[in-house]
C-alpha atoms as a PDB file:
ATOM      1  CA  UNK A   1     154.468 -11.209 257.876  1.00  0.00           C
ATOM      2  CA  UNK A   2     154.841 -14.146 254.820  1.00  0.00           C
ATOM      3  CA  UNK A   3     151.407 -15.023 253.286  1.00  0.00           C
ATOM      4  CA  UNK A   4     150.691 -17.788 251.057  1.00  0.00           C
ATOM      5  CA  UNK A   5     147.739 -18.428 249.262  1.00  0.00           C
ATOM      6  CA  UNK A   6     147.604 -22.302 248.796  1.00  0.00           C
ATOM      7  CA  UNK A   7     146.575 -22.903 252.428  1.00  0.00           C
ATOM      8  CA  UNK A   8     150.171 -23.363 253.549  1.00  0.00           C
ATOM      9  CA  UNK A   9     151.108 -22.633 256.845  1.00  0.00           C
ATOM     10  CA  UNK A  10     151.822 -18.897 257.808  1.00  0.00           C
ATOM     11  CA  UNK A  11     154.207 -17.714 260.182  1.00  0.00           C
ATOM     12  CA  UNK A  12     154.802 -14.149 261.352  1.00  0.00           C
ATOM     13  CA  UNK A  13     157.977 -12.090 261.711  1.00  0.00           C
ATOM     14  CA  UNK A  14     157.926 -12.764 265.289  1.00  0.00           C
ATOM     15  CA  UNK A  15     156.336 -15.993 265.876  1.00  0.00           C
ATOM     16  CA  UNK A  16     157.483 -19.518 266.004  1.00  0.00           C
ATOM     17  CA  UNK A  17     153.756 -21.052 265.299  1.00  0.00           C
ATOM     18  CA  UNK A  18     151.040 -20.828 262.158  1.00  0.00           C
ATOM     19  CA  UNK A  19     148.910 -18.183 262.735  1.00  0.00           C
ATOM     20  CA  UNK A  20     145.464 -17.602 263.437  1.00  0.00           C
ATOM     21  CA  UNK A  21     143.365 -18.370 260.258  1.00  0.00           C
ATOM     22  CA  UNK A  22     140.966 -15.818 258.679  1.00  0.00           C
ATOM     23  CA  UNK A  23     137.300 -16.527 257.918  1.00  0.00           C
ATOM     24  CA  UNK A  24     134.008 -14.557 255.888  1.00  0.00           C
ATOM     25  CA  UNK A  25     130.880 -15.168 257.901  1.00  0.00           C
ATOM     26  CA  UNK A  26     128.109 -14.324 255.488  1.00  0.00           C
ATOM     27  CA  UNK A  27     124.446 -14.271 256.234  1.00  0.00           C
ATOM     28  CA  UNK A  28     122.827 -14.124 252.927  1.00  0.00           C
ATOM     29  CA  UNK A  29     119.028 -13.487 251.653  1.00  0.00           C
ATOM     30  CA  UNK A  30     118.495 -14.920 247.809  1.00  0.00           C
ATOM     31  CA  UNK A  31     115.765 -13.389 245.853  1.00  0.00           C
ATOM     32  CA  UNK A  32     116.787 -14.633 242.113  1.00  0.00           C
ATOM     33  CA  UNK A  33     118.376 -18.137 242.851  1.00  0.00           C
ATOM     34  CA  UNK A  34     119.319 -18.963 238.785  1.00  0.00           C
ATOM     35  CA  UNK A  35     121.007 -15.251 238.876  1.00  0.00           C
ATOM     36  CA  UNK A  36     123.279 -16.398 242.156  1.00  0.00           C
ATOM     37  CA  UNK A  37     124.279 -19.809 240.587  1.00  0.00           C
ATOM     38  CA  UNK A  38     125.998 -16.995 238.438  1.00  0.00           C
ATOM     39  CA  UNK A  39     128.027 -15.375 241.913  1.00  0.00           C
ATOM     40  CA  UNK A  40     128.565 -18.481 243.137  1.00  0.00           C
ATOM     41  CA  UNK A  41     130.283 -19.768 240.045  1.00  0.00           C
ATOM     42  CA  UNK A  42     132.346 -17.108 239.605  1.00  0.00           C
ATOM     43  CA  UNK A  43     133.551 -16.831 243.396  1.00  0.00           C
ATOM     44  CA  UNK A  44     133.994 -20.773 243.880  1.00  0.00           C
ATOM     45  CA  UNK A  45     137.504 -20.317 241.737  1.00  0.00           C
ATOM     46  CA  UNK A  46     137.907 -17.079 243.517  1.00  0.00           C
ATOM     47  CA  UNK A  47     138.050 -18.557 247.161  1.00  0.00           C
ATOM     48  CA  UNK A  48     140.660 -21.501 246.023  1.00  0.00           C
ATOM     49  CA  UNK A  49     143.568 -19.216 244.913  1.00  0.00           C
ATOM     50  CA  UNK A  50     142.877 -17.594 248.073  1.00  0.00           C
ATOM     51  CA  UNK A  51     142.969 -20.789 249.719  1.00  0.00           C
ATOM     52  CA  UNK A  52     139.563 -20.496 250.543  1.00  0.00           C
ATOM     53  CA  UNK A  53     137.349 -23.730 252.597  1.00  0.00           C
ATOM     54  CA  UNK A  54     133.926 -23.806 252.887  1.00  0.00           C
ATOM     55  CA  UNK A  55     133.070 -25.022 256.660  1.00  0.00           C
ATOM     56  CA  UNK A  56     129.384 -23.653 256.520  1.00  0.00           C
ATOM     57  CA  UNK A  57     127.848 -23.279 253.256  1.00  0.00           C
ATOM     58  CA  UNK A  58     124.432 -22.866 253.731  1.00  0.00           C
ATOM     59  CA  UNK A  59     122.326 -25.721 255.818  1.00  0.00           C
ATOM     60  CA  UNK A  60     119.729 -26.272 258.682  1.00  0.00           C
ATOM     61  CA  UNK A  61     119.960 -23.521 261.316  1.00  0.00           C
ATOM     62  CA  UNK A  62     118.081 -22.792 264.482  1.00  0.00           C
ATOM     63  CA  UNK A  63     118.745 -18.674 264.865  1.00  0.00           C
ATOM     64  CA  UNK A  64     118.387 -18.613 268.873  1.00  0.00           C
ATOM     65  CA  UNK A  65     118.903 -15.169 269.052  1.00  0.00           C
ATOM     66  CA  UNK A  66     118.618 -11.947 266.790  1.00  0.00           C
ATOM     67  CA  UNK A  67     117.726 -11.873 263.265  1.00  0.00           C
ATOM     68  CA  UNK A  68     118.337 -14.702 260.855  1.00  0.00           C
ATOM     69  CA  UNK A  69     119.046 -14.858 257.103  1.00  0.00           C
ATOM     70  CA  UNK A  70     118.437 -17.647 254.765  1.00  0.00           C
ATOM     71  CA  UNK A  71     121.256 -18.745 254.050  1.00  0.00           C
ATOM     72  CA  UNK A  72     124.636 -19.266 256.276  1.00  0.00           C
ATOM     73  CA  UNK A  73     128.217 -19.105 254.852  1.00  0.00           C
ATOM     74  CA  UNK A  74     131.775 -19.784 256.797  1.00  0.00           C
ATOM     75  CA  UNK A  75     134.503 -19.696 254.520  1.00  0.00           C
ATOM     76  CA  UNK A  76     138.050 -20.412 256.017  1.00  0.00           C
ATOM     77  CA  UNK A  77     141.080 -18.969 254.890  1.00  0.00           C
ATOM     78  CA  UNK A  78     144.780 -19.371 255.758  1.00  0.00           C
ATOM     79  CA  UNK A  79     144.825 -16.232 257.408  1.00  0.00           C
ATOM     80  CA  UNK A  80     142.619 -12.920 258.449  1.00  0.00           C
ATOM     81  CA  UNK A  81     145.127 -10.917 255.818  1.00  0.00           C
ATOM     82  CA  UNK A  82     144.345 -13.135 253.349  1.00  0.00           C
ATOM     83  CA  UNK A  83     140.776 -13.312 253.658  1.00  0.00           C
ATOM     84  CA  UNK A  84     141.148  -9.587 253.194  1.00  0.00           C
ATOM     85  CA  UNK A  85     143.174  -9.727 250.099  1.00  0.00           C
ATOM     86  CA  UNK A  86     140.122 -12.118 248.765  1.00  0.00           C
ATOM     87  CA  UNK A  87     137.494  -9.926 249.605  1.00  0.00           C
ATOM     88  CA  UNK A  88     139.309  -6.710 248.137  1.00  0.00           C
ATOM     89  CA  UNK A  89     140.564  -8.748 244.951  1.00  0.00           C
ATOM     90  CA  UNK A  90     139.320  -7.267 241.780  1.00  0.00           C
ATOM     91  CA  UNK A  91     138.009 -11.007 240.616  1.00  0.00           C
ATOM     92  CA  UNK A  92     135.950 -10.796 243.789  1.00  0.00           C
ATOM     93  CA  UNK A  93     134.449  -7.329 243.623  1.00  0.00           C
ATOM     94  CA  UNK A  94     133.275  -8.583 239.332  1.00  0.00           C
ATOM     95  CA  UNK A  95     131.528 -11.755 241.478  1.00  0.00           C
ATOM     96  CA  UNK A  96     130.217  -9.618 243.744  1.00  0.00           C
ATOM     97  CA  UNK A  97     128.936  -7.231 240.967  1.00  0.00           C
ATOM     98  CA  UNK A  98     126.804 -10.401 240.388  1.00  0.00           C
ATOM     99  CA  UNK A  99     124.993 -10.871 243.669  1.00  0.00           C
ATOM    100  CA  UNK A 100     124.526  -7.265 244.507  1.00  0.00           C
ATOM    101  CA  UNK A 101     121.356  -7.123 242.581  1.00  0.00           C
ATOM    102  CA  UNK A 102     119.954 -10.563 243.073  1.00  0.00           C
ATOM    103  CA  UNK A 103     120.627 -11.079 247.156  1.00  0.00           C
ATOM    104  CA  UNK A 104     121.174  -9.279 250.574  1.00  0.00           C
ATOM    105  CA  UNK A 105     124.114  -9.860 252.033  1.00  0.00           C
ATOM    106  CA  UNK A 106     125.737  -9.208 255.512  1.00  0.00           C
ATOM    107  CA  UNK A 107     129.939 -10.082 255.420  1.00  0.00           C
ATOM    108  CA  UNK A 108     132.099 -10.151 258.514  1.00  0.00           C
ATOM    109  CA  UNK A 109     136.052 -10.667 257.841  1.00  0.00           C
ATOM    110  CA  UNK A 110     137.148 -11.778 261.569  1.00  0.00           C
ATOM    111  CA  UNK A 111     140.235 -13.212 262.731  1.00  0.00           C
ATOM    112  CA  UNK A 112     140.722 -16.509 264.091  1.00  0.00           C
ATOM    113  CA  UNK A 113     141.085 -17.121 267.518  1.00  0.00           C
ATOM    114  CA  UNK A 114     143.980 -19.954 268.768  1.00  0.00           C
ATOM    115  CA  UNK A 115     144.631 -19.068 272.323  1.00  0.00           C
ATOM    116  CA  UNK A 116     143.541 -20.991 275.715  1.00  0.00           C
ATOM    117  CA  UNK A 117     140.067 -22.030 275.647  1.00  0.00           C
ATOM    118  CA  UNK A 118     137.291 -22.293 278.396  1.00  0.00           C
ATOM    119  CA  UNK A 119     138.104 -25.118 280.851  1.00  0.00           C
ATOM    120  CA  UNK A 120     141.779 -25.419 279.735  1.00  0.00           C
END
């Protein structure tokens, strides 16, 4: 499987088509907000060489169901693979290193769905 990290199109060894696309859903608590303007510096530069997008970042919300956090994140990336190379990247762990102390934080890496949809 060929990744890229500039948001290119990826194609696997036995597909025709781009593949699915990776995101970080992150449902985040912030307890010192000047400390985070620190993890969020530091990440922002992180998430672009991955070819990171933010399509939720942060927001009104109305949680219908189950527990809410303060703040919402969706973070796209060119692929599920590459999200996890972000995540696990040693310039990502130091940014996390950050936010540890100053927030709670609940991450889901999840692959993208592209297959039929209801009604279709």
């Amino acid at each position: 499987m060929s990744s890229t990290r500039d948001g290119g199109p990826l194609f696997s060894d036995e597909e025709e088509g781009p593949m699915a696309k990776g995101y970080w859903i992150a449902r985040v608590d912030v307890h010192d907000p000047e400390t985070y303007k620190g993890y969020s510096e530091a990440a922002g530069p992180i998430f672009a060489e991955y070819g990171g997008r933010f399509l939720v970042r942060g927001g009104e919300f109305d949680a219908v169901e189950g527990t809410a956090r303060a703040r919402n994140v969706v973070l796209e990336f060119p692929s599920y693979e590459v999200a996890q190379e972000c995540y696990r990247s040693d310039a990502y762990q130091r940014a996390r290193a950050i936010r540890g102390p100053v927030a709670e934080a609940d991450i889901l890496l999840i692959d993208g769905y592209d297959g039929p949809q209801p009604g279709s």
